[in-house]
Protein backbone atom coordinates (compact mmCIF):
# COMPACT_ATOMS: atom_id res chain seq x y z
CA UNK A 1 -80.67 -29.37 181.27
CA UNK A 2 -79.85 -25.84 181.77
CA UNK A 3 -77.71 -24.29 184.67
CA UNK A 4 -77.46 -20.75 186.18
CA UNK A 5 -75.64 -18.99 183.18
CA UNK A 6 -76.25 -21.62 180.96
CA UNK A 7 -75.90 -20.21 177.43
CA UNK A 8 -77.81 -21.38 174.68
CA UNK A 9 -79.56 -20.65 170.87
CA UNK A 10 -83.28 -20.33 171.07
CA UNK A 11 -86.05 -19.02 169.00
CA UNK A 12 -87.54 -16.04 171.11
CA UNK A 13 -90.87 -14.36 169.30
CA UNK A 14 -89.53 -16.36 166.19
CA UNK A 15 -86.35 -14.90 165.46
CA UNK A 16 -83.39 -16.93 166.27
CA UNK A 17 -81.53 -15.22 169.58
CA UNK A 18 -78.88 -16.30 172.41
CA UNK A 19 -80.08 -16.75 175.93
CA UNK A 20 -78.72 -17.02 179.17
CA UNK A 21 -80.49 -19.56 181.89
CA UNK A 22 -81.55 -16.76 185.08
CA UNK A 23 -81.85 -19.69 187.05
CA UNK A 24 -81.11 -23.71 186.61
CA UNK A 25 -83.71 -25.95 184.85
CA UNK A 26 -84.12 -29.52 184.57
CA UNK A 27 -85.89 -31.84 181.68
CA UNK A 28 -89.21 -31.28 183.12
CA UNK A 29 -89.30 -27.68 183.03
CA UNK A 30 -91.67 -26.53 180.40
CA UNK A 31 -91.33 -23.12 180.40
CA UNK A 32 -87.01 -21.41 180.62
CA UNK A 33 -86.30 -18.29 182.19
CA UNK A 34 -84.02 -16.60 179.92
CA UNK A 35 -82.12 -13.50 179.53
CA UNK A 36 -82.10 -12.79 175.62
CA UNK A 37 -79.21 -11.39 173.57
CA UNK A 38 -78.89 -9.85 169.95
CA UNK A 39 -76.31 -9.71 167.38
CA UNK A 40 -74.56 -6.90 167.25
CA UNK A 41 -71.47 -7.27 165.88
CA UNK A 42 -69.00 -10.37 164.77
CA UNK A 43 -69.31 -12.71 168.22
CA UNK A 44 -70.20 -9.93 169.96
CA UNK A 45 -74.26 -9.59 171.49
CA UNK A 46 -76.20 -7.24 173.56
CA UNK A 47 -79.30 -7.55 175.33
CA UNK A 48 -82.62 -7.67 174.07
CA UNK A 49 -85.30 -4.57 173.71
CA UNK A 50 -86.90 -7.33 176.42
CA UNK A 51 -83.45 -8.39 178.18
CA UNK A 52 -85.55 -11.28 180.15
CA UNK A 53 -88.20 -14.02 178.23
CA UNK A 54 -90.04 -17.16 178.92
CA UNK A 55 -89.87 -19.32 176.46
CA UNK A 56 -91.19 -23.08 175.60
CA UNK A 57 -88.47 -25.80 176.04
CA UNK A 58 -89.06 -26.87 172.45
CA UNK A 59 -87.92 -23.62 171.53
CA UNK A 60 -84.38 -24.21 172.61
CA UNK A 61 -81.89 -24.93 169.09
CA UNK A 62 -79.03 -25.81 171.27
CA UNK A 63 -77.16 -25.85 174.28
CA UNK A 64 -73.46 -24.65 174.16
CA UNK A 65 -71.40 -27.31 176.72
CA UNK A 66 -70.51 -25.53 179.66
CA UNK A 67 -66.43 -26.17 178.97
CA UNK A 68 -66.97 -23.07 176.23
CA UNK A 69 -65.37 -19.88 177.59
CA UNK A 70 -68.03 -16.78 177.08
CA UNK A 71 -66.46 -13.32 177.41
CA UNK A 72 -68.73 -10.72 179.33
CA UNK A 73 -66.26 -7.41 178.27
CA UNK A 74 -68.98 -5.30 179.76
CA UNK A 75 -72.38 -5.72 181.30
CA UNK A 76 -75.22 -6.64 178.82
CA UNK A 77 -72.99 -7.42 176.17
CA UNK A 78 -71.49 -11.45 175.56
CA UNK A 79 -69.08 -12.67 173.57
CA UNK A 80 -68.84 -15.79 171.73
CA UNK A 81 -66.73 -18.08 171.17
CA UNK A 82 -65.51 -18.74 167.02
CA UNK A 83 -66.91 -22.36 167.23
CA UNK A 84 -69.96 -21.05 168.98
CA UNK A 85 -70.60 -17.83 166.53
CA UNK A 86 -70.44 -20.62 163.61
CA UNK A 87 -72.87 -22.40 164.85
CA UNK A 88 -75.60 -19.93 165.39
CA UNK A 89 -75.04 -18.55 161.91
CA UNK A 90 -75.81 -22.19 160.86
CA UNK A 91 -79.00 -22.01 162.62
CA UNK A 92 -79.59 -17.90 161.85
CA UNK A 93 -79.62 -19.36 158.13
CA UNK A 94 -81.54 -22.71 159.16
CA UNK A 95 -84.39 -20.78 160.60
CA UNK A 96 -84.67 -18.23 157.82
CA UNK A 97 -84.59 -21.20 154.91
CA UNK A 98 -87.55 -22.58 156.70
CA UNK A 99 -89.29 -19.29 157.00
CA UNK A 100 -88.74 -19.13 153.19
CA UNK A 101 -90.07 -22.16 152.18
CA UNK A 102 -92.90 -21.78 153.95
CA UNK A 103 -93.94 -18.21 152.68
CA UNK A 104 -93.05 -20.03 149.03
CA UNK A 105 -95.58 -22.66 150.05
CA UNK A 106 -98.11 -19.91 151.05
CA UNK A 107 -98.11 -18.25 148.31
CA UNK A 108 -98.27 -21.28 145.84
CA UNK A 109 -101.29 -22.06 147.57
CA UNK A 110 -102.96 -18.05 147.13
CA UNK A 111 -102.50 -18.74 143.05
């Protein structure tokens, strides 16, 4: 499932993040060893306030193939490929549509 520098998108404490596999992973694996990166500028992320997470399987979005090339210009910081940046803005926005319909459901339920 995942390799040793596997990148992928995953929801970490539910905000949508990139990760890097610490170590490889296979199907059965419930639990990922991540290191976690944040936006911080067009295609460009830096680590985490908590650089290294365990999160649920389910929680992974997507897996980017390994043929995609990921820049490291400097440590803690990653680079994405165009394609790649695309789609985790596609799933930035999927994630925060579902947060919002869900709050609107909440609160139609409090009138």
């Amino acid at each position: 499932m995942l390799s040793y520098g596997s990148v992928a998108v995953a929801l970490v404490q539910r905000q949508v993040m990139v990760v890097q596999a610490i170590h490889p992973h296979d199907h059965r694996d419930r639990f990922l060893d991540v290191y976690c990166f944040t936006p911080f500028n067009e295609r460009v992320f830096t680590t985490s306030a908590v650089p290294c997470a365990r999160i649920a399987s389910a929680d992974l979005l997507t897996i980017f193939p390994s043929t995609d090339v990921f820049n490291m210009p400097a440590q803690d910081i990653l680079e994405l490929p165009p394609q790649a940046y695309g789609e985790f803005n596609e799933l930035c926005a999927r994630n925060a549509k579902k947060c919002e319909s869900l709050w609107a459901a909440c609160k139609a339920k409090l009138r």
